[in-house]
N, C-alpha and C. Protein backbone atom coordinates (compact mmCIF):
# COMPACT_ATOMS: atom_id res chain seq x y z
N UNK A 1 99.69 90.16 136.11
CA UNK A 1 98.71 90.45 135.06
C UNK A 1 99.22 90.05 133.68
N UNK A 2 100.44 90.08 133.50
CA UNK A 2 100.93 90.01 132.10
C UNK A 2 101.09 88.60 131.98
N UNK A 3 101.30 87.96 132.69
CA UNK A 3 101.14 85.90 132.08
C UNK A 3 99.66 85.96 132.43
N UNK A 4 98.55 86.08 133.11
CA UNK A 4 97.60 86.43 133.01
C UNK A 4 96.66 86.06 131.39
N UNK A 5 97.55 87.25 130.61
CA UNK A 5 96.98 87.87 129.17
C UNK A 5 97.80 86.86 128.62
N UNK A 6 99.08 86.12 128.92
CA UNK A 6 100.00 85.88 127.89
C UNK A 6 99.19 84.10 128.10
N UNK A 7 98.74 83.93 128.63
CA UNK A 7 97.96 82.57 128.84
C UNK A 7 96.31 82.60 128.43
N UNK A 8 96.17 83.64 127.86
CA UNK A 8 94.75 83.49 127.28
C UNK A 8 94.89 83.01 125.83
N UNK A 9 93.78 81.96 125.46
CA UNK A 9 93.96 81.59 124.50
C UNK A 9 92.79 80.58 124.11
N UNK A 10 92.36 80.70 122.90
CA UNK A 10 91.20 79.51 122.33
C UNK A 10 91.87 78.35 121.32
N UNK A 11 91.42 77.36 121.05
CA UNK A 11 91.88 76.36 120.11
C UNK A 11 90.69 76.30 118.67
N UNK A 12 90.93 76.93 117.86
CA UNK A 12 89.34 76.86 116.78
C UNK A 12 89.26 75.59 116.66
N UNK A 13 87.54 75.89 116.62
CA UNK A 13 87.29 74.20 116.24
C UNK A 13 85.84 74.78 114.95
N UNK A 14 85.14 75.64 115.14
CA UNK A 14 83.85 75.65 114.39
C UNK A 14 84.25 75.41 113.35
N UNK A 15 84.88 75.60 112.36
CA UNK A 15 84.62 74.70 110.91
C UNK A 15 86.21 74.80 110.11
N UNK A 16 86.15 74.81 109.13
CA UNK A 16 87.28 74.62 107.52
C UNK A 16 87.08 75.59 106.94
N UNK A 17 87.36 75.91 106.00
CA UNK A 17 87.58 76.65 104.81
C UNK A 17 88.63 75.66 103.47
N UNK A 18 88.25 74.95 102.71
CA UNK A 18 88.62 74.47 101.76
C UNK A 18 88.70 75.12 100.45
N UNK A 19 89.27 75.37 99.38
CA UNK A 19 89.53 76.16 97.92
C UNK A 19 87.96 75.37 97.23
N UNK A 20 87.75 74.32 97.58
CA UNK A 20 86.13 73.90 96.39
C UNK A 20 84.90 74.51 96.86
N UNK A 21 85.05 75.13 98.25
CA UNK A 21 83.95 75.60 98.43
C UNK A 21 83.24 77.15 98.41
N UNK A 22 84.57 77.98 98.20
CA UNK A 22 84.72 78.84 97.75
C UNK A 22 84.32 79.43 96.13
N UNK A 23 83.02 80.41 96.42
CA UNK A 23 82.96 81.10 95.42
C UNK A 23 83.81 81.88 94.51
N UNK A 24 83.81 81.62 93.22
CA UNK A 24 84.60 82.55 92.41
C UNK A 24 84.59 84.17 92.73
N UNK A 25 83.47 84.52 92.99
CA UNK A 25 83.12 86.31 93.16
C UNK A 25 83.50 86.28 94.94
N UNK A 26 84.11 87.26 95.14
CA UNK A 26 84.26 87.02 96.62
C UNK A 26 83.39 87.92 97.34
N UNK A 27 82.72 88.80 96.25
CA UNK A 27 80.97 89.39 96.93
C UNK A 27 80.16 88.44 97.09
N UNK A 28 79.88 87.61 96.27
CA UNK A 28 78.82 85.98 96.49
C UNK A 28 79.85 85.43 98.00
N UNK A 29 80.92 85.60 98.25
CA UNK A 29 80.98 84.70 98.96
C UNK A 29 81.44 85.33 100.38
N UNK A 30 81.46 86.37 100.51
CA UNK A 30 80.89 87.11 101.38
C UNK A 30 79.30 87.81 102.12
N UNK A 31 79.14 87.49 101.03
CA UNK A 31 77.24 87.68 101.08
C UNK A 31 76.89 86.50 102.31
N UNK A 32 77.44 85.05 101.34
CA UNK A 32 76.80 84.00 101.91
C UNK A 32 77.99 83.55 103.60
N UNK A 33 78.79 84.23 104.03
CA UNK A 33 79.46 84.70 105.11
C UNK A 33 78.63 85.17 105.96
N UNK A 34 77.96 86.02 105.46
CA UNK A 34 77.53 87.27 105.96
C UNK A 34 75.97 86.76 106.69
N UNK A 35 75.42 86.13 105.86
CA UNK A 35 74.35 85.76 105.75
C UNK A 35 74.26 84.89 107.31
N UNK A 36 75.23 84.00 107.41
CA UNK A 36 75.68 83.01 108.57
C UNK A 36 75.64 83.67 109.77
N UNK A 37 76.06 84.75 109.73
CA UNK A 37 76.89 85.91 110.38
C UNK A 37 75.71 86.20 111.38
N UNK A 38 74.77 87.01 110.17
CA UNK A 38 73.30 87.65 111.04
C UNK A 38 72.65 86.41 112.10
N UNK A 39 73.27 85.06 111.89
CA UNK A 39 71.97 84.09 113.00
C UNK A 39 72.95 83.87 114.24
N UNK A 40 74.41 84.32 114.06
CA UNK A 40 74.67 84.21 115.45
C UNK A 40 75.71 85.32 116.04
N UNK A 41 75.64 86.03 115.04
CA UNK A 41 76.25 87.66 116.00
C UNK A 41 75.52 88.65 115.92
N UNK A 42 75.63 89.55 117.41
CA UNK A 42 74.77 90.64 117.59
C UNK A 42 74.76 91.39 116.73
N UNK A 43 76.23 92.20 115.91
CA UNK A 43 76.06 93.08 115.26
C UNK A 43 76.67 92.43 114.38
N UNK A 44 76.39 91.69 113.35
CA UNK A 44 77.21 91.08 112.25
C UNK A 44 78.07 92.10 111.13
N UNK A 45 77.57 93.55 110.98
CA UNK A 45 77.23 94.21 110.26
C UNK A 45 79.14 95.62 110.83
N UNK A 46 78.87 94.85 112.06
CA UNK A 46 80.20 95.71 112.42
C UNK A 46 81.45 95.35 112.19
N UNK A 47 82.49 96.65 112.02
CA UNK A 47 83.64 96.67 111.01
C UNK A 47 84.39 97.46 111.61
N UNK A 48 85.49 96.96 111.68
CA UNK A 48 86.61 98.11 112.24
C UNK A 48 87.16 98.63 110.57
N UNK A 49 87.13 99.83 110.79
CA UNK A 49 87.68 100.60 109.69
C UNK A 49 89.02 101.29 109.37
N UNK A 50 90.00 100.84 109.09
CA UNK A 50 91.48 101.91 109.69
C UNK A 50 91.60 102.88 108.16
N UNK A 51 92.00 104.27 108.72
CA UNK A 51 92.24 104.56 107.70
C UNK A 51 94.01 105.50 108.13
N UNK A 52 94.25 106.04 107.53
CA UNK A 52 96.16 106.78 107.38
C UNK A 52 95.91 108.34 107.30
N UNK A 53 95.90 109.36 108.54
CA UNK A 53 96.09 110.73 108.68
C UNK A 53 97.16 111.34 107.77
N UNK A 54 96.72 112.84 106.70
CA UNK A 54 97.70 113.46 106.32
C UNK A 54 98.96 113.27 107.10
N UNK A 55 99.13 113.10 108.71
CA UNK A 55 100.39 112.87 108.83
C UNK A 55 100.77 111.33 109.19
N UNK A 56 100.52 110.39 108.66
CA UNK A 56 101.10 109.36 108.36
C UNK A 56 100.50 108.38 109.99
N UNK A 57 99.67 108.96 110.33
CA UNK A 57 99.42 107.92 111.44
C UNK A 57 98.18 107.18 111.50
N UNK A 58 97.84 105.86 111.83
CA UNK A 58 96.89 104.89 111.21
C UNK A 58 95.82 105.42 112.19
N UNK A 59 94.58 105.54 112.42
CA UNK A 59 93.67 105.19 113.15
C UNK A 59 92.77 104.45 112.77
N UNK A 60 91.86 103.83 113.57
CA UNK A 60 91.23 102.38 113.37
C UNK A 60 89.82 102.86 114.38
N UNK A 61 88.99 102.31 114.12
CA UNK A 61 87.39 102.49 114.88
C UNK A 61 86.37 101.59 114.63
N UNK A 62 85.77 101.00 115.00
CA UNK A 62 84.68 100.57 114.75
C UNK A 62 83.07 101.01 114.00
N UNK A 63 82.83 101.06 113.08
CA UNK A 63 81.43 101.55 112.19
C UNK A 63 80.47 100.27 111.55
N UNK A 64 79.46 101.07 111.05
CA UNK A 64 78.66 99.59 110.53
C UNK A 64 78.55 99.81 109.12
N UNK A 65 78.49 98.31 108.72
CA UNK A 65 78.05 98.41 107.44
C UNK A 65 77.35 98.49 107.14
N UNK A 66 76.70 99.27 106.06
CA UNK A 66 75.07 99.27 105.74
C UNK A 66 74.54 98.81 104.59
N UNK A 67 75.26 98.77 103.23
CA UNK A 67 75.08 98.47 102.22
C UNK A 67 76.46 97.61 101.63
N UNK A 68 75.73 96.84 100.74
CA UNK A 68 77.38 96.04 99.75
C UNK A 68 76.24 96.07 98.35
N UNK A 69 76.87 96.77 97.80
CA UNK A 69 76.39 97.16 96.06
C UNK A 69 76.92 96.40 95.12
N UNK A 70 77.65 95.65 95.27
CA UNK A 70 78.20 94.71 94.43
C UNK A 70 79.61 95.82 93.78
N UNK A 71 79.54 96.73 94.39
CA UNK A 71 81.03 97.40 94.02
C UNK A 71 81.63 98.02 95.14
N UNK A 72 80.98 97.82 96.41
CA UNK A 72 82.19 97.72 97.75
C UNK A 72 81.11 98.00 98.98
N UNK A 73 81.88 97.93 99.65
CA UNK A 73 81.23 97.91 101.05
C UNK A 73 81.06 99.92 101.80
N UNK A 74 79.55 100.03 101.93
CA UNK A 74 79.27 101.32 102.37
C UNK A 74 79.01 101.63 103.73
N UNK A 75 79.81 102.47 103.89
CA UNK A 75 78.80 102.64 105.70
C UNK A 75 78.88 104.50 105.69
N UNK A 76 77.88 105.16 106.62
CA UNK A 76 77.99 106.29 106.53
C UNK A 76 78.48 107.31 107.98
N UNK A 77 78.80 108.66 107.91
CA UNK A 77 79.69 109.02 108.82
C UNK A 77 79.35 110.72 108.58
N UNK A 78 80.22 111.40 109.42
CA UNK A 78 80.52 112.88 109.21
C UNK A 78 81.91 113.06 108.42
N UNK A 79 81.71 114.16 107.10
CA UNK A 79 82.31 114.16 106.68
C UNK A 79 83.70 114.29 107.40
N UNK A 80 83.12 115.35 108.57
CA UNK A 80 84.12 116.59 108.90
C UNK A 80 85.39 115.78 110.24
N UNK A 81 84.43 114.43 110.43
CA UNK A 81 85.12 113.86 111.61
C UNK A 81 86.54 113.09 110.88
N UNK A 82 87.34 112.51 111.83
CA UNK A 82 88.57 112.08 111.76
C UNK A 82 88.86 111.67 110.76
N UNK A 83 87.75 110.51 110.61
CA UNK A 83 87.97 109.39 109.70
C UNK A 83 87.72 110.34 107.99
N UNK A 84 86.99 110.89 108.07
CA UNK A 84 86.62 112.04 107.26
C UNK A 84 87.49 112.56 106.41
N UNK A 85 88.56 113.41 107.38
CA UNK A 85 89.64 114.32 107.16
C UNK A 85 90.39 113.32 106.83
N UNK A 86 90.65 111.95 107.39
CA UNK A 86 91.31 111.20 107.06
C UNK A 86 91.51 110.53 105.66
N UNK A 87 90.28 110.74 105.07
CA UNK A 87 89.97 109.90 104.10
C UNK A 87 90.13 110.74 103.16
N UNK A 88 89.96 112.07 103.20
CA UNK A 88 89.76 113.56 101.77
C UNK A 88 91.75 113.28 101.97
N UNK A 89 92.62 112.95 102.84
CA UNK A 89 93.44 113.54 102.66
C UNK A 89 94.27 111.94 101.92
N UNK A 90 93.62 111.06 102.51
CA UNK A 90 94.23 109.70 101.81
C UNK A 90 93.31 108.94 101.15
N UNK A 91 92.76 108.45 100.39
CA UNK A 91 91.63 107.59 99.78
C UNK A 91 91.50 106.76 99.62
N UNK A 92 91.96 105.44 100.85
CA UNK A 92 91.84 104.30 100.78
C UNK A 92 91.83 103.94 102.27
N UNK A 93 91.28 102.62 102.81
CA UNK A 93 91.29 101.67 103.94
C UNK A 93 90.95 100.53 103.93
N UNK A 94 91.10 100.38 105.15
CA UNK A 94 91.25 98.88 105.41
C UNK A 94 90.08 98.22 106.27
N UNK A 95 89.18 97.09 105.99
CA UNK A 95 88.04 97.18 106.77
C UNK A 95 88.39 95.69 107.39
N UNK A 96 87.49 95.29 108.72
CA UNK A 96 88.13 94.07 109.47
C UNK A 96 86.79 93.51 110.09
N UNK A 97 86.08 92.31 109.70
CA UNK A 97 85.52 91.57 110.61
C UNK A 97 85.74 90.64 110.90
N UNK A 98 84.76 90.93 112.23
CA UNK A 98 85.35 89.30 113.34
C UNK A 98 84.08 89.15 113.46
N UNK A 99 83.74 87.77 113.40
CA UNK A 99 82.98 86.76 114.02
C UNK A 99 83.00 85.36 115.02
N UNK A 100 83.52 86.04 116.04
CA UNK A 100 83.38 85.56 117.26
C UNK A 100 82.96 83.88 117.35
N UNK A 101 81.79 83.67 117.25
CA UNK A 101 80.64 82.81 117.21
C UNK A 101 80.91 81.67 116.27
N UNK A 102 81.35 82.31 114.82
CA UNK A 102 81.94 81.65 113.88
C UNK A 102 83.49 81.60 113.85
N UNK A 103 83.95 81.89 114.41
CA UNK A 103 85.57 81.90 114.27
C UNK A 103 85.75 81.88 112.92
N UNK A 104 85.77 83.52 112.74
CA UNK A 104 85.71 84.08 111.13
C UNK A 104 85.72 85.93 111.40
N UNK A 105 87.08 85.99 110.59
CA UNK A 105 87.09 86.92 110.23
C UNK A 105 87.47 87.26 108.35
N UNK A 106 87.00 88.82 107.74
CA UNK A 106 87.22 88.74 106.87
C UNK A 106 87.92 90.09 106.75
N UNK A 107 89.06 90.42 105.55
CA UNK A 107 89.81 91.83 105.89
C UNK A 107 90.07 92.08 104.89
N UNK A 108 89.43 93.39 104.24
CA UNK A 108 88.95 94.39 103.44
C UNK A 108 90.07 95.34 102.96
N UNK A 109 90.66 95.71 101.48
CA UNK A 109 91.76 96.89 101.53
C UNK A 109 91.53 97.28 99.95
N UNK A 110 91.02 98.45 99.90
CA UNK A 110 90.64 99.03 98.69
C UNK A 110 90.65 100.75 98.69
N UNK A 111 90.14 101.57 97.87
CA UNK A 111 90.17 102.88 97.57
C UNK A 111 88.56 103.32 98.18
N UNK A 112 88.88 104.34 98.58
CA UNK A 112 87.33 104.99 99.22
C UNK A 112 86.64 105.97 97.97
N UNK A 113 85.70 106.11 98.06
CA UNK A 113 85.00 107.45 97.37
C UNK A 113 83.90 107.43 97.78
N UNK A 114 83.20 108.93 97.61
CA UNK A 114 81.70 109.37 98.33
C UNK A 114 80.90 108.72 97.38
N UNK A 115 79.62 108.26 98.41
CA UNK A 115 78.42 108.02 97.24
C UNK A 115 77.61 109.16 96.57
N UNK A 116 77.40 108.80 95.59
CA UNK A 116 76.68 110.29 95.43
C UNK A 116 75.55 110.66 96.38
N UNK A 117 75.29 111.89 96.38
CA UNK A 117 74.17 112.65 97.45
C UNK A 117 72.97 112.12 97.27
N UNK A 118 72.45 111.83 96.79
CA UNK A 118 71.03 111.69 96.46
C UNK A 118 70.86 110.11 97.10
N UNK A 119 71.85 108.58 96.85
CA UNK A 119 72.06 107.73 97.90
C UNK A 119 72.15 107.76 99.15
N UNK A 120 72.87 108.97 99.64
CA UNK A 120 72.93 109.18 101.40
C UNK A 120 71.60 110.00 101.47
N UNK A 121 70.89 110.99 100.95
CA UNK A 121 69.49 111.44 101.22
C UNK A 121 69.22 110.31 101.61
N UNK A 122 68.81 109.29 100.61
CA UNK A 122 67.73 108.09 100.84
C UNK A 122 67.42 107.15 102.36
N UNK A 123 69.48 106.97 102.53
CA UNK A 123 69.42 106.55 103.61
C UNK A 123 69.47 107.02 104.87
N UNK A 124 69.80 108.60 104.39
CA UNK A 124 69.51 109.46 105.91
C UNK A 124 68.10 109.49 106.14
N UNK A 125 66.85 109.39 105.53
CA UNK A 125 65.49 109.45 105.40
C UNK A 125 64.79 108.42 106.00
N UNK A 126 65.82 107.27 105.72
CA UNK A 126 65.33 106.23 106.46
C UNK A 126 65.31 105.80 107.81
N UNK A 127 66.62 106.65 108.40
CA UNK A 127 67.16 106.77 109.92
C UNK A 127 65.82 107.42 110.40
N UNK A 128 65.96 106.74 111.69
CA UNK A 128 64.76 106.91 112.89
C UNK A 128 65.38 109.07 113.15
N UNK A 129 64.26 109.34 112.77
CA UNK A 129 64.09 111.06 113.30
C UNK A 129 65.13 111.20 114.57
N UNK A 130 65.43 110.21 115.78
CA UNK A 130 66.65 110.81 116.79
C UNK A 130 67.66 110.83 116.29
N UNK A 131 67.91 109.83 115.51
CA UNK A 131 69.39 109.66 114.57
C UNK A 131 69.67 110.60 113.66
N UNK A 132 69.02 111.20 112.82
CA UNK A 132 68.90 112.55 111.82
C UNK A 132 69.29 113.71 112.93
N UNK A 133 68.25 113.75 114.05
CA UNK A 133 68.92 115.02 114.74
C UNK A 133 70.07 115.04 115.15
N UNK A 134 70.64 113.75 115.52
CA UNK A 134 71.67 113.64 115.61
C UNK A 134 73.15 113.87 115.26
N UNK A 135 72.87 113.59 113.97
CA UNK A 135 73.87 114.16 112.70
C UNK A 135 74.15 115.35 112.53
N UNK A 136 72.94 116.29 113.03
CA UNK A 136 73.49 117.58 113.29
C UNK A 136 73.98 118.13 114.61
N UNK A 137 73.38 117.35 115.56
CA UNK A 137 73.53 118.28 116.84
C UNK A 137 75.44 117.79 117.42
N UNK A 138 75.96 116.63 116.54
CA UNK A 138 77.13 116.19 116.97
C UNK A 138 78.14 116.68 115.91
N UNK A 139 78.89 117.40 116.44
CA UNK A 139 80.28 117.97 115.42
C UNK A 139 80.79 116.75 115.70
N UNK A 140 81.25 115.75 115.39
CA UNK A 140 82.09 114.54 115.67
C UNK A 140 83.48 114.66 115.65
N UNK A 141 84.29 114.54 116.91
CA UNK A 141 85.41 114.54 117.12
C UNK A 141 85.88 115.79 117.67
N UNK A 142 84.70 116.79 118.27
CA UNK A 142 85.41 117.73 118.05
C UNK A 142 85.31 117.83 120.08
N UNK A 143 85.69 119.16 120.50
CA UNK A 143 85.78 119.35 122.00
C UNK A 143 84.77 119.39 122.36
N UNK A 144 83.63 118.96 123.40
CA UNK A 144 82.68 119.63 124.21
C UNK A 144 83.33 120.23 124.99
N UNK A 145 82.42 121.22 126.17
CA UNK A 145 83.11 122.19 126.74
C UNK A 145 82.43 122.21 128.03
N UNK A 146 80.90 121.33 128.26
CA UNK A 146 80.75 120.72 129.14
C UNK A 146 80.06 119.74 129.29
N UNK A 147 79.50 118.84 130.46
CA UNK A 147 78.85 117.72 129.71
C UNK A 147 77.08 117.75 129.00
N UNK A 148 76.63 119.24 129.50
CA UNK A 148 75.48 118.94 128.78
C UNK A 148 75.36 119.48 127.58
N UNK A 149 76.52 119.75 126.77
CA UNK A 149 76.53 120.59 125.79
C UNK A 149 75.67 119.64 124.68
N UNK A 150 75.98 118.79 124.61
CA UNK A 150 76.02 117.63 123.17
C UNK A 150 73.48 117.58 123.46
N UNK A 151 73.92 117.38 124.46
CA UNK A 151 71.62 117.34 125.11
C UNK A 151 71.29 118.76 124.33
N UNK A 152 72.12 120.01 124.87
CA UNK A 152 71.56 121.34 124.28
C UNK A 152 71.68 121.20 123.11
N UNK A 153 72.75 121.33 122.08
CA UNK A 153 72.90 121.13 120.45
C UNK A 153 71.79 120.24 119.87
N UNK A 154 71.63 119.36 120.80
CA UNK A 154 70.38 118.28 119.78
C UNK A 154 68.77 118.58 120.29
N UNK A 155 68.76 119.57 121.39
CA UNK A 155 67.53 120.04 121.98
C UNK A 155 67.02 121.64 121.11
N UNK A 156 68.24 122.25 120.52
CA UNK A 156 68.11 123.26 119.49
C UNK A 156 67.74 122.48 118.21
N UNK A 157 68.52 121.80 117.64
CA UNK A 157 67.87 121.21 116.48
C UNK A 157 66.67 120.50 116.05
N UNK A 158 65.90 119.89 117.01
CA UNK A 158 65.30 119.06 117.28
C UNK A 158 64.27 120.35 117.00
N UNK A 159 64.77 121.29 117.85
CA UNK A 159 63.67 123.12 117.41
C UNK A 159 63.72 123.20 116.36
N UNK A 160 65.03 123.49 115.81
CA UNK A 160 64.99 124.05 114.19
C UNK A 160 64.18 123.08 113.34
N UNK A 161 63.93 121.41 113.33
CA UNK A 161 63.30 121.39 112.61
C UNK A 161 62.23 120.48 113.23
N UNK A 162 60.96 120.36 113.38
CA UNK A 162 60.37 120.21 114.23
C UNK A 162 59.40 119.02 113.41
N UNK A 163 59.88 119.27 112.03
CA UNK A 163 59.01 117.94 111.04
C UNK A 163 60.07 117.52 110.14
N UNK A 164 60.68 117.97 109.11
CA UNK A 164 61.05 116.73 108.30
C UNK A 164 62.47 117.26 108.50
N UNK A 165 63.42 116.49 108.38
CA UNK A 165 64.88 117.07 108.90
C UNK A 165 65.83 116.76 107.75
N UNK A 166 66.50 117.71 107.10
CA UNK A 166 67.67 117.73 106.11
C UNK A 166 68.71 116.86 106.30
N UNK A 167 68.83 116.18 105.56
CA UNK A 167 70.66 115.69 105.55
C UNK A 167 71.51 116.80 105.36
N UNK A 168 72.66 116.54 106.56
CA UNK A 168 73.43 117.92 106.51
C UNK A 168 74.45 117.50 104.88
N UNK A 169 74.97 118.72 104.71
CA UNK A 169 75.60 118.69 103.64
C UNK A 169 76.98 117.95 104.17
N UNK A 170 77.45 117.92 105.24
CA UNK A 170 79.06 117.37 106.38
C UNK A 170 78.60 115.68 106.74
N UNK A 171 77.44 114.97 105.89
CA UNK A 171 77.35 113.82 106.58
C UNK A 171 76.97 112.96 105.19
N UNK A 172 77.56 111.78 105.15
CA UNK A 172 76.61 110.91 104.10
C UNK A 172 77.88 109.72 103.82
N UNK A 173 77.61 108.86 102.75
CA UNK A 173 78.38 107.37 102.92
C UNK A 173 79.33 107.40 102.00
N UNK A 174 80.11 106.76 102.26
CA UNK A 174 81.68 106.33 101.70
C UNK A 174 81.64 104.62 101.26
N UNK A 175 82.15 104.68 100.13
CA UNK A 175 81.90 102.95 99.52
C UNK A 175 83.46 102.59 99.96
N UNK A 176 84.15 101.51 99.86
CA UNK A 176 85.29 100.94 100.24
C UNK A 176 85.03 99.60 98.64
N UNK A 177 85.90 100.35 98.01
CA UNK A 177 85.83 99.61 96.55
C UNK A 177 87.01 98.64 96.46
N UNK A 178 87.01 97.30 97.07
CA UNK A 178 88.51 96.42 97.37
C UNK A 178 88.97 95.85 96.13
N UNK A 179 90.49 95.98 96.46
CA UNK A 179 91.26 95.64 95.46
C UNK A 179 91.92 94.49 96.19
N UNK A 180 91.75 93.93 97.34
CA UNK A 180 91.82 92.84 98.05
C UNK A 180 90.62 92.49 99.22
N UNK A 181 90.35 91.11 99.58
CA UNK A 181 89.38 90.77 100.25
C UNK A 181 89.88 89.52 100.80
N UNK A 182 89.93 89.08 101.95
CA UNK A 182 90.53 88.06 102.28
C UNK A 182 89.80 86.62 103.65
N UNK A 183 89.48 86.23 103.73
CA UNK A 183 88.33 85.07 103.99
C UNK A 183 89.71 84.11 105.46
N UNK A 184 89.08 84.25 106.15
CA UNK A 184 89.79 83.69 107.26
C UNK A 184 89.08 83.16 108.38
N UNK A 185 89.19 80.91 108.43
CA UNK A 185 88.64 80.55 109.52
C UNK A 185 89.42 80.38 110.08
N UNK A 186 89.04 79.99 111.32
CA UNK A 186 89.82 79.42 112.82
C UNK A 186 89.92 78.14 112.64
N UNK A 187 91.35 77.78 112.98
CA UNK A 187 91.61 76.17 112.95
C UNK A 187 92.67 75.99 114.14
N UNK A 188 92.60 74.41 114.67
CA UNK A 188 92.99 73.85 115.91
C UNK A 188 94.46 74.36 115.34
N UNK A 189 95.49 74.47 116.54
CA UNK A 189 96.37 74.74 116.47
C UNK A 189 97.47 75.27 115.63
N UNK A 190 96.37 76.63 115.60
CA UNK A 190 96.70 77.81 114.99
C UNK A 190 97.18 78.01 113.12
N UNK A 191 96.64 76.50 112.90
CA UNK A 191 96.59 76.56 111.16
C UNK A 191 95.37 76.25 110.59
N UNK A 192 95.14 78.09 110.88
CA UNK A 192 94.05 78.64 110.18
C UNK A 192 93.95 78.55 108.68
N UNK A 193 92.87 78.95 108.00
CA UNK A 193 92.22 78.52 107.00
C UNK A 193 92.52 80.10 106.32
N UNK A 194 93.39 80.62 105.12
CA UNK A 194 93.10 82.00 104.91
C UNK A 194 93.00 81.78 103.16
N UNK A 195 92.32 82.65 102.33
CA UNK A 195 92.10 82.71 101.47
C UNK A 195 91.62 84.35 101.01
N UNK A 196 92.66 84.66 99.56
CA UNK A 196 93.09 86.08 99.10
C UNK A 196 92.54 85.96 98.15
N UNK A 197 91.62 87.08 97.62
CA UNK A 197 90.86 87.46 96.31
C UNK A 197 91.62 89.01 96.04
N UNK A 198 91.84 88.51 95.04
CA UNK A 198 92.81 89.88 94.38
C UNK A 198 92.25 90.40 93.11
N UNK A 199 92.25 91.86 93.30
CA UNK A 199 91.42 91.82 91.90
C UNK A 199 92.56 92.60 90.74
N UNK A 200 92.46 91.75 89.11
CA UNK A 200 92.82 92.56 88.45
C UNK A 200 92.35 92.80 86.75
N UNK A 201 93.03 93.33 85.95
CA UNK A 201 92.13 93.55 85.25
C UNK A 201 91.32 92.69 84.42
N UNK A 202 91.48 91.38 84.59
CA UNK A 202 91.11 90.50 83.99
C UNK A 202 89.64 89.57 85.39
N UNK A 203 89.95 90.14 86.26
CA UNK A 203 89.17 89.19 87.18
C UNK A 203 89.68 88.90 88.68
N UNK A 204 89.12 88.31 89.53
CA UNK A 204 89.97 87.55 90.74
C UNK A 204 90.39 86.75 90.29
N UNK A 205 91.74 86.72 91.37
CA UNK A 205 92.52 85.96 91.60
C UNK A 205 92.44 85.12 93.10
N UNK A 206 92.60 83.87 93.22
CA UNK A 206 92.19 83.75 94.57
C UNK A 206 93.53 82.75 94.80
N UNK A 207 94.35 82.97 95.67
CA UNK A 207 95.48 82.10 96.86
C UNK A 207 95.32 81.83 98.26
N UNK A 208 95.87 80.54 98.68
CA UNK A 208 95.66 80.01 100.08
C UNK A 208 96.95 81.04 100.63
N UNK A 209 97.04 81.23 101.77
CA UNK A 209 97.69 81.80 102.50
C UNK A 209 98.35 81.24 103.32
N UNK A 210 99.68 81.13 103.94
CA UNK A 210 99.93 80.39 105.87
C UNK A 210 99.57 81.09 106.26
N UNK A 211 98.65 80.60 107.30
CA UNK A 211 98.91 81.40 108.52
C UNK A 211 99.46 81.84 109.28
């Protein structure tokens, strides 16, 4: 099994990445990434997120993005879950996409903070009514105790509110405000294409990378 895995391998071929074609703002040029993104991946929008536990240990997950405000990338969650606790106790991560299709990934590392409440109302309002019940009937991360527990919790709530449903006060979105952003294609034999937007107080900074 292990030469198996140690013999898997692709050669990139879908495109370049050159310094002239690259936007100065690396939100414009992630946008127009992004944009590519939606015509040939399922979930273009998905992101592995890592963030660093009060006790010093990384965890990493997959979430979606939902918004880019032109001051970082938002996706929303339970406060109370991992990533949560993770985040009240450290205030920064690291975000990671892959695009498969495009042989492109891009990797995200900045400071977190909550959006204000009245932004996550909007977009909890917009979630399809199962998804709202949802938010409440799931403590995230925490023990069930058997398997139909998680059906009952969302079959009570679904009671409690039977027409318009609250955003819980334990749920709503986190921006990822980068102080780096980094642009990476696939190239034939393994000299890939990478490019670093750094921000400081004057503006980006942008450098080619080795791969």
């Amino acid at each position: 099994m292990s030469n198996e895995i140690a013999d898997l391998r692709q050669d990139y071929r879908a495109g370049t990445l050159v310094r002239k074609d690259l936007h100065a703002d690396p939100f414009a040029q992630f946008r127009a990434w992004f944009e590519l993104a939606r015509e040939h991946a399922r979930e273009p929008n998905a992101m592995t997120l890592a963030t660093v536990a009060a006790d010093a240990r990384p965890e990493a997950r997959v979430v979606l993005l939902k918004e880019l405000d032109g001051q970082g990338f938002v996706f929303f969650t339970n406060y109370d879950s991992q990533k949560g606790q993770a985040l009240a106790a450290n205030p920064h991560a690291a975000l990671c996409f892959w695009w498969e299709a495009l042989e492109r990934q891009v990797r995200v590392q900045g400071r977190v903070e909550k959006i204000p409440g009245q932004a996550s109302d909007t977009y909890f309002h917009s979630r399809p009514r199962t998804s709202q019940l949802g938010a409440w009937a799931s403590h995230q991360s925490q023990s069930l105790t058997h398997d139909d527990q998680l059906a009952e919790q969302f079959e009570q709530v679904a009671a409690r509110y039977p027409e318009e449903v609250p955003r819980p006060e334990h749920w709503g979105g986190y921006r990822v405000v980068p102080t780096e952003i980094e642009f990476w294609q696939g190239r034939t034999s393994r000299l890939h294409d990478r490019f670093l937007y750094q921000r400081t107080p004057s503006g980006w900074t942008i450098d080619r990378l080795s791969p």
